[in-house]
C-alpha atoms as a PDB file:
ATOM      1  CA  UNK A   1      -4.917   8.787   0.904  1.00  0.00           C
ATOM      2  CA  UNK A   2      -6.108   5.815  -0.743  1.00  0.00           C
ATOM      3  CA  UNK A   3      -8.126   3.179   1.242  1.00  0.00           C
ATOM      4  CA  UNK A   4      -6.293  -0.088   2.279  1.00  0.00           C
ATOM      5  CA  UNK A   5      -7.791  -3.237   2.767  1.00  0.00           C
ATOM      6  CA  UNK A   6      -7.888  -5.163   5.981  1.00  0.00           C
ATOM      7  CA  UNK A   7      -6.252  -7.688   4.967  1.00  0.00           C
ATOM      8  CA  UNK A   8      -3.935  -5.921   3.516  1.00  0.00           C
ATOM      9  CA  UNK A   9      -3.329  -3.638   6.705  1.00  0.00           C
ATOM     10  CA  UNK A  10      -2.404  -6.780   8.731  1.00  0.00           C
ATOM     11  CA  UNK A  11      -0.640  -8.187   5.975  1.00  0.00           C
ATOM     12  CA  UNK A  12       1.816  -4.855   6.461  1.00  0.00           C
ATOM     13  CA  UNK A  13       1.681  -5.296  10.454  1.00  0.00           C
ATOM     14  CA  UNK A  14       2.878  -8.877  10.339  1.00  0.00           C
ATOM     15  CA  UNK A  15       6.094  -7.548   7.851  1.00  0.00           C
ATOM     16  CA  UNK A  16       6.815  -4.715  10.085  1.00  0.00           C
ATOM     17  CA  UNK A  17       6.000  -7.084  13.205  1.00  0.00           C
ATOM     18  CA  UNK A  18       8.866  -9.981  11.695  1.00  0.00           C
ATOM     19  CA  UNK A  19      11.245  -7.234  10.083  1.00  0.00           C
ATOM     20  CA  UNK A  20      11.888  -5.617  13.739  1.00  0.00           C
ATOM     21  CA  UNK A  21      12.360  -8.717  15.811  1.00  0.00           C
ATOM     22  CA  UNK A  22      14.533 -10.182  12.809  1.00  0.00           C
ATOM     23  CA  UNK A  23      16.630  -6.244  12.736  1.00  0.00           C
ATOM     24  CA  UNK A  24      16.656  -7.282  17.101  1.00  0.00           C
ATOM     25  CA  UNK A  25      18.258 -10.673  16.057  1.00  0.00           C
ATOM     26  CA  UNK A  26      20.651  -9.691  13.653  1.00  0.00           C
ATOM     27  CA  UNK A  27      21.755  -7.028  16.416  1.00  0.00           C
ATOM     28  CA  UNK A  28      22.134  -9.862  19.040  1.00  0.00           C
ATOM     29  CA  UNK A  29      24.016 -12.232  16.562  1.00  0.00           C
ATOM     30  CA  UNK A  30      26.672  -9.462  15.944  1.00  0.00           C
ATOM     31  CA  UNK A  31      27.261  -8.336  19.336  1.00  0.00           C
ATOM     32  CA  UNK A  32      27.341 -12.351  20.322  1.00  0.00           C
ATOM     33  CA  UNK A  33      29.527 -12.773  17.226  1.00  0.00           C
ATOM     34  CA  UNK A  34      31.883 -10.163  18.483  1.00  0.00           C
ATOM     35  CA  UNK A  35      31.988 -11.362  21.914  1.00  0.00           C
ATOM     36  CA  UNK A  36      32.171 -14.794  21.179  1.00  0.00           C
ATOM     37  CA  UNK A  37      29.802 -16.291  22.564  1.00  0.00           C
ATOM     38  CA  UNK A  38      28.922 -19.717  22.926  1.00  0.00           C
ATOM     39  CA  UNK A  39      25.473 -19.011  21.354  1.00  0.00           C
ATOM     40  CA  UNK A  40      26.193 -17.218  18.435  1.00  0.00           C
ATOM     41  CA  UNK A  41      24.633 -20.080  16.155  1.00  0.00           C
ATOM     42  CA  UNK A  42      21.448 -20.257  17.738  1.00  0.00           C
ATOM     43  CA  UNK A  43      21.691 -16.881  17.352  1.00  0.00           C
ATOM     44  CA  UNK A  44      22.012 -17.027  13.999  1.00  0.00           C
ATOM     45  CA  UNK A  45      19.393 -19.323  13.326  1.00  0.00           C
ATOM     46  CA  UNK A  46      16.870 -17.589  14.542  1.00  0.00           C
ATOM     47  CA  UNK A  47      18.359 -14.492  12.549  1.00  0.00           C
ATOM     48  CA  UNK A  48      17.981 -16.621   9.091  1.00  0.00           C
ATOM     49  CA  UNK A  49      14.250 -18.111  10.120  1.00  0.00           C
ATOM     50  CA  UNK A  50      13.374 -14.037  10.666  1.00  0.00           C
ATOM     51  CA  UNK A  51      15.115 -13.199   7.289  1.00  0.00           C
ATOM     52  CA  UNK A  52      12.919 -16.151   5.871  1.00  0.00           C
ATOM     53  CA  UNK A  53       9.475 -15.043   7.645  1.00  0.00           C
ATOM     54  CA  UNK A  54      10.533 -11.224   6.299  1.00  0.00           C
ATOM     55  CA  UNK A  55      10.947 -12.073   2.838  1.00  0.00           C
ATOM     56  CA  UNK A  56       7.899 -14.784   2.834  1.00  0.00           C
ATOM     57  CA  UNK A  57       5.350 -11.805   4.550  1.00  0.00           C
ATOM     58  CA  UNK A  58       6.877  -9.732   2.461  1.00  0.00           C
ATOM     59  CA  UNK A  59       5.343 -11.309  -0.533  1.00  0.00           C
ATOM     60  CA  UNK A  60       2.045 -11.658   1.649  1.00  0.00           C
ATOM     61  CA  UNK A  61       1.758  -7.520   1.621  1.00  0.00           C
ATOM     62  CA  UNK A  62       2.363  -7.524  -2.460  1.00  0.00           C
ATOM     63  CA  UNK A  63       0.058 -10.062  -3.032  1.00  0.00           C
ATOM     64  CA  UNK A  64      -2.751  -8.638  -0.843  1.00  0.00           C
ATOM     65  CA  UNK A  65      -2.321  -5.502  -2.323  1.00  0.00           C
ATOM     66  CA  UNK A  66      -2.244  -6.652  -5.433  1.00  0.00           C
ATOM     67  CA  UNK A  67      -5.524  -8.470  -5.264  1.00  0.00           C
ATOM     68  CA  UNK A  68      -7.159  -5.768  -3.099  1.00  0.00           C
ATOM     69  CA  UNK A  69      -6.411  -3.353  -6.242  1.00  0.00           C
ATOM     70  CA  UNK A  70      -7.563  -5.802  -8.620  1.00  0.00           C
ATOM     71  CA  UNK A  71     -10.888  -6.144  -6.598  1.00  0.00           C
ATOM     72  CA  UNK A  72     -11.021  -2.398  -6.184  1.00  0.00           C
ATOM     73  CA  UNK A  73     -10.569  -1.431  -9.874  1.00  0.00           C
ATOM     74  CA  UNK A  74     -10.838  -4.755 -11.842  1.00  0.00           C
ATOM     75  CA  UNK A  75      -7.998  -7.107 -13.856  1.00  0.00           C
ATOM     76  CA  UNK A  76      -7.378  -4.423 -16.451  1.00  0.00           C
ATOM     77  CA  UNK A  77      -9.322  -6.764 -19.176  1.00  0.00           C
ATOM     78  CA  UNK A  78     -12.091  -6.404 -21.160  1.00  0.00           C
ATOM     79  CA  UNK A  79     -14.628  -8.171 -19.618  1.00  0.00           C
ATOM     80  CA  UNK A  80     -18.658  -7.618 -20.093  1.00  0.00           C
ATOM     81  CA  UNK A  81     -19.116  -5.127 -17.256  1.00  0.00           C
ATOM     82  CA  UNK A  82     -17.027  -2.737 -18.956  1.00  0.00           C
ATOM     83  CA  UNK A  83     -19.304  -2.023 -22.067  1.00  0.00           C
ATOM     84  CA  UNK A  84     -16.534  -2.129 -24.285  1.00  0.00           C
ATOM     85  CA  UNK A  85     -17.119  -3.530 -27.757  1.00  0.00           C
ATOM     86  CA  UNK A  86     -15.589  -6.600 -28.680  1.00  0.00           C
ATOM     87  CA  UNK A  87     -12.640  -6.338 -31.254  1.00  0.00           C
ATOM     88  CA  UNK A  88     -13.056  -7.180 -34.341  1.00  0.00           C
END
């Protein structure tokens, strides 16, 4: 298995953290939808700020991955530590 980052690792807790209570909220809006409720658009509110905070942490795991990979192996370019020869 290969070795993840810190940051990365909480990067994946705080998507997995926000994509359960927003999965909780979307529950509650339904059931509150269904029973209609007087609350259903708080409800569903807080349901669209989760599907924000999701989508935006989301992003925060592939970027922290990404640049914990590019730390880990390099950009992929040629650059002088490689030893490769310059093109001519």
């Amino acid at each position: 298995m290969a070795r993840v980052s810190e940051e990365s690792r909480r990067a994946r807790v705080r998507l997995l953290m926000s994509l359960a209570c927003t999965l909780v909220a979307f529950v509650f809006t339904v059931f509150a939808s269904v029973g209609h409720a007087h609350y259903v658009g708080v409800a569903l509110t807080v349901t669209v700020v989760g599907v924000f905070l999701t989508t935006w942490f989301l992003l925060d795991v592939w970027i922290t991955a990404r640049a914990g990979r590019e730390r880990q192996y390099g950009s992929g370019g040629v650059t002088p530590m490689t030893g490769a020869k310059r093109p001519r």
